[in-house]
N, C-alpha and C. Protein backbone atom coordinates (compact mmCIF):
# COMPACT_ATOMS: atom_id res chain seq x y z
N UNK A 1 0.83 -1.17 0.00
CA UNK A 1 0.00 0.00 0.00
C UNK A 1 0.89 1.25 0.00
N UNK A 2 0.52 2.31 -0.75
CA UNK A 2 1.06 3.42 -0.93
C UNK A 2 0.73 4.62 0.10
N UNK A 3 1.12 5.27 0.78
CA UNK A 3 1.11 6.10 1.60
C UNK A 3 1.09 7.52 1.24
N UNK A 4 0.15 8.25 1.38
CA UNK A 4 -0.05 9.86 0.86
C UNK A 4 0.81 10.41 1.65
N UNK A 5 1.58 10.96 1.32
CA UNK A 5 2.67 12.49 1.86
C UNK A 5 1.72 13.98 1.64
N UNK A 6 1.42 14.36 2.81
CA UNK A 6 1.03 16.01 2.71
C UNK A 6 2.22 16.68 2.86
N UNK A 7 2.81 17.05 1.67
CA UNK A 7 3.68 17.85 1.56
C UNK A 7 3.16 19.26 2.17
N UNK A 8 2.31 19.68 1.96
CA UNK A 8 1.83 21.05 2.78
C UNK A 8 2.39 21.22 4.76
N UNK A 9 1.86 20.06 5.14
CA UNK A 9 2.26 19.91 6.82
C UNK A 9 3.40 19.40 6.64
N UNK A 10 4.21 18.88 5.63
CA UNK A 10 5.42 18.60 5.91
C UNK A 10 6.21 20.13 5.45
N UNK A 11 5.93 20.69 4.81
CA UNK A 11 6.51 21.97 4.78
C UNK A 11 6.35 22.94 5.68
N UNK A 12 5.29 22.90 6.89
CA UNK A 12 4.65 23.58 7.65
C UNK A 12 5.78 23.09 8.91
N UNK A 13 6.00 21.75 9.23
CA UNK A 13 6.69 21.72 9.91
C UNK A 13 8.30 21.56 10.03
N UNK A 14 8.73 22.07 9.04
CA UNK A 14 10.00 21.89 8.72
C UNK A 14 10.16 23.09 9.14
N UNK A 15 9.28 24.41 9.04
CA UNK A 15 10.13 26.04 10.00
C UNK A 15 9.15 26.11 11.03
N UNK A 16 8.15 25.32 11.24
CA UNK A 16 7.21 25.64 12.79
C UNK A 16 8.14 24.57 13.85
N UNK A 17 8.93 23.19 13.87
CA UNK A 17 9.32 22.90 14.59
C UNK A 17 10.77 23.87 15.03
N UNK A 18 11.31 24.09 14.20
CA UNK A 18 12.67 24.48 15.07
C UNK A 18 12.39 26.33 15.35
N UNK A 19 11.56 26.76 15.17
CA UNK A 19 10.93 28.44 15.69
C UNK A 19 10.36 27.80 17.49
N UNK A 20 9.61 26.20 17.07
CA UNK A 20 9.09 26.36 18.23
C UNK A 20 10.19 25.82 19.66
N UNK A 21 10.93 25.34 19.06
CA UNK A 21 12.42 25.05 19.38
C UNK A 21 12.95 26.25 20.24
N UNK A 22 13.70 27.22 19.43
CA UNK A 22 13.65 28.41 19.35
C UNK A 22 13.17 29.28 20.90
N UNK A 23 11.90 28.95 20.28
CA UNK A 23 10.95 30.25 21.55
C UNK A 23 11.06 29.15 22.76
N UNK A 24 10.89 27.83 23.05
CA UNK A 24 10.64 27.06 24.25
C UNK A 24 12.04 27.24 24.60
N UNK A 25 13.18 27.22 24.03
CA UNK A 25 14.81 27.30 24.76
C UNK A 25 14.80 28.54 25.41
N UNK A 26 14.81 30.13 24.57
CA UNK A 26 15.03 31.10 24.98
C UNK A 26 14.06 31.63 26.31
N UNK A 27 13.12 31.09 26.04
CA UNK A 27 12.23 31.16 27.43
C UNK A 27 12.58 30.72 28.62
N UNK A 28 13.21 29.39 28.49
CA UNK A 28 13.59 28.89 29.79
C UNK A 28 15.01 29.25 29.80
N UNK A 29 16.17 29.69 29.30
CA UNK A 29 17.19 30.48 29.23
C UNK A 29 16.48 31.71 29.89
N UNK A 30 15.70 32.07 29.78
CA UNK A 30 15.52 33.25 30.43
C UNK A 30 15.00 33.40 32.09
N UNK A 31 14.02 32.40 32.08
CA UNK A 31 14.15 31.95 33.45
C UNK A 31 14.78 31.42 34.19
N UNK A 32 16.21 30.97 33.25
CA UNK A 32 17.26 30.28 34.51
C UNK A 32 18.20 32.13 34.76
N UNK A 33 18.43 32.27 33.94
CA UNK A 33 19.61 33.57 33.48
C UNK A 33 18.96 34.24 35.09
N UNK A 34 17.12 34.96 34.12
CA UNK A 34 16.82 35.98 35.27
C UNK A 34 17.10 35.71 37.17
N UNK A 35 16.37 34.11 37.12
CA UNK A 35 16.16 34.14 38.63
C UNK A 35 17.77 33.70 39.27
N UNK A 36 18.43 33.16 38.89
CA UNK A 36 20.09 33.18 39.19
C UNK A 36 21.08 34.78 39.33
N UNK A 37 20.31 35.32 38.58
CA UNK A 37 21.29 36.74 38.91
C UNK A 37 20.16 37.81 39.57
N UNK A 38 18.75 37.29 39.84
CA UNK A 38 18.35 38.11 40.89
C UNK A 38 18.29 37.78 42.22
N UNK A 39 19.23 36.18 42.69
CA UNK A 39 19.22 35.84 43.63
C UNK A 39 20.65 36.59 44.04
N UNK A 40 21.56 36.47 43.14
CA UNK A 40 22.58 37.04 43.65
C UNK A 40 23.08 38.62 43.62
N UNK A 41 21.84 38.99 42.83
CA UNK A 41 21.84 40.92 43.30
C UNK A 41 21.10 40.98 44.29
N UNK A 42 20.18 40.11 44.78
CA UNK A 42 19.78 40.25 45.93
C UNK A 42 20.50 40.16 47.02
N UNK A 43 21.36 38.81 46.86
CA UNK A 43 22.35 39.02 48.38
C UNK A 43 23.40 39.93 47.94
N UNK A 44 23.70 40.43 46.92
CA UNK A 44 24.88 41.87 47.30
C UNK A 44 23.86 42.94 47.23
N UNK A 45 22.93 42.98 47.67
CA UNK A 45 22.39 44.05 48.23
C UNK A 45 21.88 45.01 47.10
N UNK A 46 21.44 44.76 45.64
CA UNK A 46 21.29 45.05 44.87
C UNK A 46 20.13 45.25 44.43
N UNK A 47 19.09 45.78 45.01
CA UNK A 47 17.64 45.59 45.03
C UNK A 47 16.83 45.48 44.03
N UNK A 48 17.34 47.00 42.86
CA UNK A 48 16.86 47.39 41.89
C UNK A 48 17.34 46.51 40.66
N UNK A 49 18.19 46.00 40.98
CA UNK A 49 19.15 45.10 39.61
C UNK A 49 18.20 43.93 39.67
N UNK A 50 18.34 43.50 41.39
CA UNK A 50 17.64 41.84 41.62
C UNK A 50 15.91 42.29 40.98
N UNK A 51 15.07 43.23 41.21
CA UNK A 51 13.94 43.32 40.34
C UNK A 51 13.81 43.80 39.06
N UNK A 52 14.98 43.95 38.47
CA UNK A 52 14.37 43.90 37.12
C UNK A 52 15.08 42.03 36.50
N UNK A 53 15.85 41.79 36.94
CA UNK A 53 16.46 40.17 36.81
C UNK A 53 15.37 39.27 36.83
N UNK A 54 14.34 40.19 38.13
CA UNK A 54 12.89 39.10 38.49
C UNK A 54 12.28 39.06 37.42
N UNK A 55 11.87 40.49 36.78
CA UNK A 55 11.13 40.69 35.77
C UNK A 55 11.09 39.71 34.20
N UNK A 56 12.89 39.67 34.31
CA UNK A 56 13.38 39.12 33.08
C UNK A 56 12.59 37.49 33.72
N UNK A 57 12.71 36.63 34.65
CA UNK A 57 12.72 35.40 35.11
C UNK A 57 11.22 35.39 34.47
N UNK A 58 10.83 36.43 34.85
CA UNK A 58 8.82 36.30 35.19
C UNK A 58 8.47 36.41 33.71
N UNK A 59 9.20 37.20 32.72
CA UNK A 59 8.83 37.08 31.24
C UNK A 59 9.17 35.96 30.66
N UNK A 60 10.33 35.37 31.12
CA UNK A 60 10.67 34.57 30.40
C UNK A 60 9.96 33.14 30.92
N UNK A 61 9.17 33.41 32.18
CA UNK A 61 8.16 32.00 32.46
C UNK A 61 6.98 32.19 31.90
N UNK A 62 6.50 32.99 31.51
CA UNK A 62 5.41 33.93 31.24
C UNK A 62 5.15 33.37 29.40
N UNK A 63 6.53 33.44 28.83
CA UNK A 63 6.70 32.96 27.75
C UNK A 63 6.65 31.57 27.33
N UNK A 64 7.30 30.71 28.34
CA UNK A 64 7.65 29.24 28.57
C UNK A 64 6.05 28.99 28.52
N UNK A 65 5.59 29.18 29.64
CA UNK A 65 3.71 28.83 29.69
C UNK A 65 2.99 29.28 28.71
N UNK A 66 3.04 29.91 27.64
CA UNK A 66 2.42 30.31 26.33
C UNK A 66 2.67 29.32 25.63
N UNK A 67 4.33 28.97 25.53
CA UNK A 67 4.20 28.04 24.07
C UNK A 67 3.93 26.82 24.27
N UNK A 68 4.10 26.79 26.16
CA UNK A 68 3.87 24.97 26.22
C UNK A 68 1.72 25.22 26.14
N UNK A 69 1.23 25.88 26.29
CA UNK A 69 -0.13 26.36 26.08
C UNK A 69 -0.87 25.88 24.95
N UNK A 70 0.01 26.46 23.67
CA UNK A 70 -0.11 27.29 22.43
C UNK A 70 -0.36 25.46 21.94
N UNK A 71 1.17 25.39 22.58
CA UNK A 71 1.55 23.36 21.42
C UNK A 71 0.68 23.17 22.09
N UNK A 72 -0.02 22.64 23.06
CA UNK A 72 -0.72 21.49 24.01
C UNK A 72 -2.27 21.96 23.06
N UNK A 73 -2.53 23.40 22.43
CA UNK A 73 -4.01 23.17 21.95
C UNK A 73 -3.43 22.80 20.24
N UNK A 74 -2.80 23.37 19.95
CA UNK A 74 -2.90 22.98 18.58
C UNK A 74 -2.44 21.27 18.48
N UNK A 75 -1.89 20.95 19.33
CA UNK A 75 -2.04 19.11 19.08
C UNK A 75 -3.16 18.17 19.37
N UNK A 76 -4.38 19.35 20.31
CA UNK A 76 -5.36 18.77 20.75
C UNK A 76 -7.23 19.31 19.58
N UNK A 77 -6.30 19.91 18.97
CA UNK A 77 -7.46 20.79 17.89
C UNK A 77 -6.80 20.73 16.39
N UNK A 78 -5.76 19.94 15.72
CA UNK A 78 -5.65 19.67 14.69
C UNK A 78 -5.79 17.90 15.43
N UNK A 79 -6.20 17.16 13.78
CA UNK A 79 -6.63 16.24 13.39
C UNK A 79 -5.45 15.48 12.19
């Protein structure tokens, strides 16, 4: 038996997997980066550095929970 190739979703996922690659790394790069250097502007006494470091942690989880979101419906709403 011969097997149909959708070249369309195979072209779809040849630049949607490694973008989504991409955004899920830099996200959690960003939540390790932020909350590691706002723990340690926090203990040198660095208040204003350690909250914007938070900020970076909190975007970059903020981001992480979107795309794991985003994949979890589109694998549950394509067919």
């Amino acid at each position: 038996m011969i097997a149909a190739l959708d070249t369309g979703a195979l072209r779809e996922l040849i630049w949607a997997a490694p973008l989504a690659v991409l955004v899920v790394t830099v996200a959690w790069g960003m939540v390790v980066h932020g909350a590691t250097r706002a723990a340690e502007a926090s203990r040198d006494g660095r208040g204003r550095t350690a909250g914007l470091y938070a900020v970076e942690a909190l975007a970059g989880a903020v981001m992480f929970a979107g795309a794991i979101v985003v994949g979890l419906l589109i694998m549950t709403t394509k067919s």
